[in-house]
Protein backbone atom coordinates (compact mmCIF):
# COMPACT_ATOMS: atom_id res chain seq x y z
CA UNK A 1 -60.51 -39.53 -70.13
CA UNK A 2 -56.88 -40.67 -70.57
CA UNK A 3 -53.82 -39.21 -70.76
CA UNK A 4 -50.42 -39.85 -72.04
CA UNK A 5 -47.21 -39.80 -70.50
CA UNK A 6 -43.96 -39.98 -72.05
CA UNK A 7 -40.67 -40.50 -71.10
CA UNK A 8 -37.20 -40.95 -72.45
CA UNK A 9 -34.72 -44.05 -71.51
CA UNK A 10 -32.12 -45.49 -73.49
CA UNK A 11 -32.44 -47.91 -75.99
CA UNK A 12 -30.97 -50.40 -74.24
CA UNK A 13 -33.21 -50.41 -70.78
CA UNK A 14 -36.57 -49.96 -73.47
CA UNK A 15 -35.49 -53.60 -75.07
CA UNK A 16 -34.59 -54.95 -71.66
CA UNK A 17 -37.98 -53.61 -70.43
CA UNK A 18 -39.88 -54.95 -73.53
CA UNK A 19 -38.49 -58.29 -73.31
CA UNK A 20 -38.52 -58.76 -69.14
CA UNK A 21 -42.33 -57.72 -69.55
CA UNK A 22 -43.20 -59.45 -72.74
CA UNK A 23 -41.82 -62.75 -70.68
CA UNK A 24 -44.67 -61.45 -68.04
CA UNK A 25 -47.24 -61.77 -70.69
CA UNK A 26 -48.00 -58.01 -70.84
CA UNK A 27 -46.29 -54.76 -72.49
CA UNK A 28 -44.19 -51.96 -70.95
CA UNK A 29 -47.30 -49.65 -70.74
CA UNK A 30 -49.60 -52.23 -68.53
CA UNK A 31 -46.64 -52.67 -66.55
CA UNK A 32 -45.81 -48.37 -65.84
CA UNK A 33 -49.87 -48.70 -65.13
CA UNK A 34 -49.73 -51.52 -63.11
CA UNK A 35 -46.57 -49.90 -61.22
CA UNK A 36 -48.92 -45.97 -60.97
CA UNK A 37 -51.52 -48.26 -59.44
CA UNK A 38 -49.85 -50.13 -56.54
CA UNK A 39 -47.91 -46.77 -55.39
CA UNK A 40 -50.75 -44.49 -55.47
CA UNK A 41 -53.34 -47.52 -53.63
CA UNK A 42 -50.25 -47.75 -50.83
CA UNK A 43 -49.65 -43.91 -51.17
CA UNK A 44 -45.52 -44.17 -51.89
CA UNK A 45 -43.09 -46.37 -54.30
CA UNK A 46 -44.11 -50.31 -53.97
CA UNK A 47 -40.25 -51.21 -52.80
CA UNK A 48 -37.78 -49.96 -50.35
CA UNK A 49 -35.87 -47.04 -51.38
CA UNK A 50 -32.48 -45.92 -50.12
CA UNK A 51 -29.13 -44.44 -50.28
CA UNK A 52 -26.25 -46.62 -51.83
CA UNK A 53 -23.85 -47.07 -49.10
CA UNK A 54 -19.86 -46.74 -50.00
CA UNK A 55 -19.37 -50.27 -50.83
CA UNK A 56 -22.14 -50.64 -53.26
CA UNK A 57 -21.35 -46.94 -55.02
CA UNK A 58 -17.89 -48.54 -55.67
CA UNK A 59 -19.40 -51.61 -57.29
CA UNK A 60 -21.99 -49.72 -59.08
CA UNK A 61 -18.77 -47.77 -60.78
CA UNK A 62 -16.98 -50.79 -61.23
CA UNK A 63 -20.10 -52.02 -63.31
CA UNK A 64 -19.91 -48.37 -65.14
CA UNK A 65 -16.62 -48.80 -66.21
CA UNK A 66 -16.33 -52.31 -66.73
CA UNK A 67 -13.84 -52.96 -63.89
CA UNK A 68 -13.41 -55.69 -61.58
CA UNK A 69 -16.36 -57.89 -63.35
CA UNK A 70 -15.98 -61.64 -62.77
CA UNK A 71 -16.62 -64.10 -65.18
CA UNK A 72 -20.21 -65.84 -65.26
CA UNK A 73 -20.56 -68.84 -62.69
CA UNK A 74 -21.74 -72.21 -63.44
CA UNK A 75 -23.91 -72.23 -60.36
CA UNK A 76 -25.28 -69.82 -57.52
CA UNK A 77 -23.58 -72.27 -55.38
CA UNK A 78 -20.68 -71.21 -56.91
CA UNK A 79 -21.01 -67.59 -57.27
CA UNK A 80 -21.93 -67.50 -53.21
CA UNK A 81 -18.35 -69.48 -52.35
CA UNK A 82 -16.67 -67.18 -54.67
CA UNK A 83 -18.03 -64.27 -52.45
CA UNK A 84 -16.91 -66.10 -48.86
CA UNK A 85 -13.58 -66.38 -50.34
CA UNK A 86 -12.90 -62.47 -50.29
């Protein structure tokens, strides 16, 4: 017998999610079963979870309120020297 589950997300992380898993070659439901799966066969979440420290809680607001976002970089390369600089 199945069941259903719903839940409610925004309409922005439901396109996101449709078109990250679509790109996988499956659809957001295979992907919530293949997710129930993996944490019930290892008995807890399949990735490390934890506390934001103060640093990224600042840059997670930042990202909120559209503050303090850099423009794109042409390369990671780029991006990484941009970081040493600080």
């Amino acid at each position: 017998m199945s069941k259903t589950i719903q839940i409610r997300v925004d309409d922005f992380l439901k396109f996101k999610a449709d078109e990250l898993f679509n790109n996988l070659g499956m659809d957001t439901s295979t992907a919530i079963r293949i997710f129930l799966t993996i944490s019930t066969e290892i008995g807890g979440l399949p990735f490390e979870v934890k506390l934001p420290n103060a640093s990224l809680k600042e840059a997670i607001n930042d990202v909120m309120n559209e503050k303090n976002i850099s423009k794109p970089y042409k390369s990671a390369r780029a991006a990484v020297e941009s970081m040493l600089e600080d």
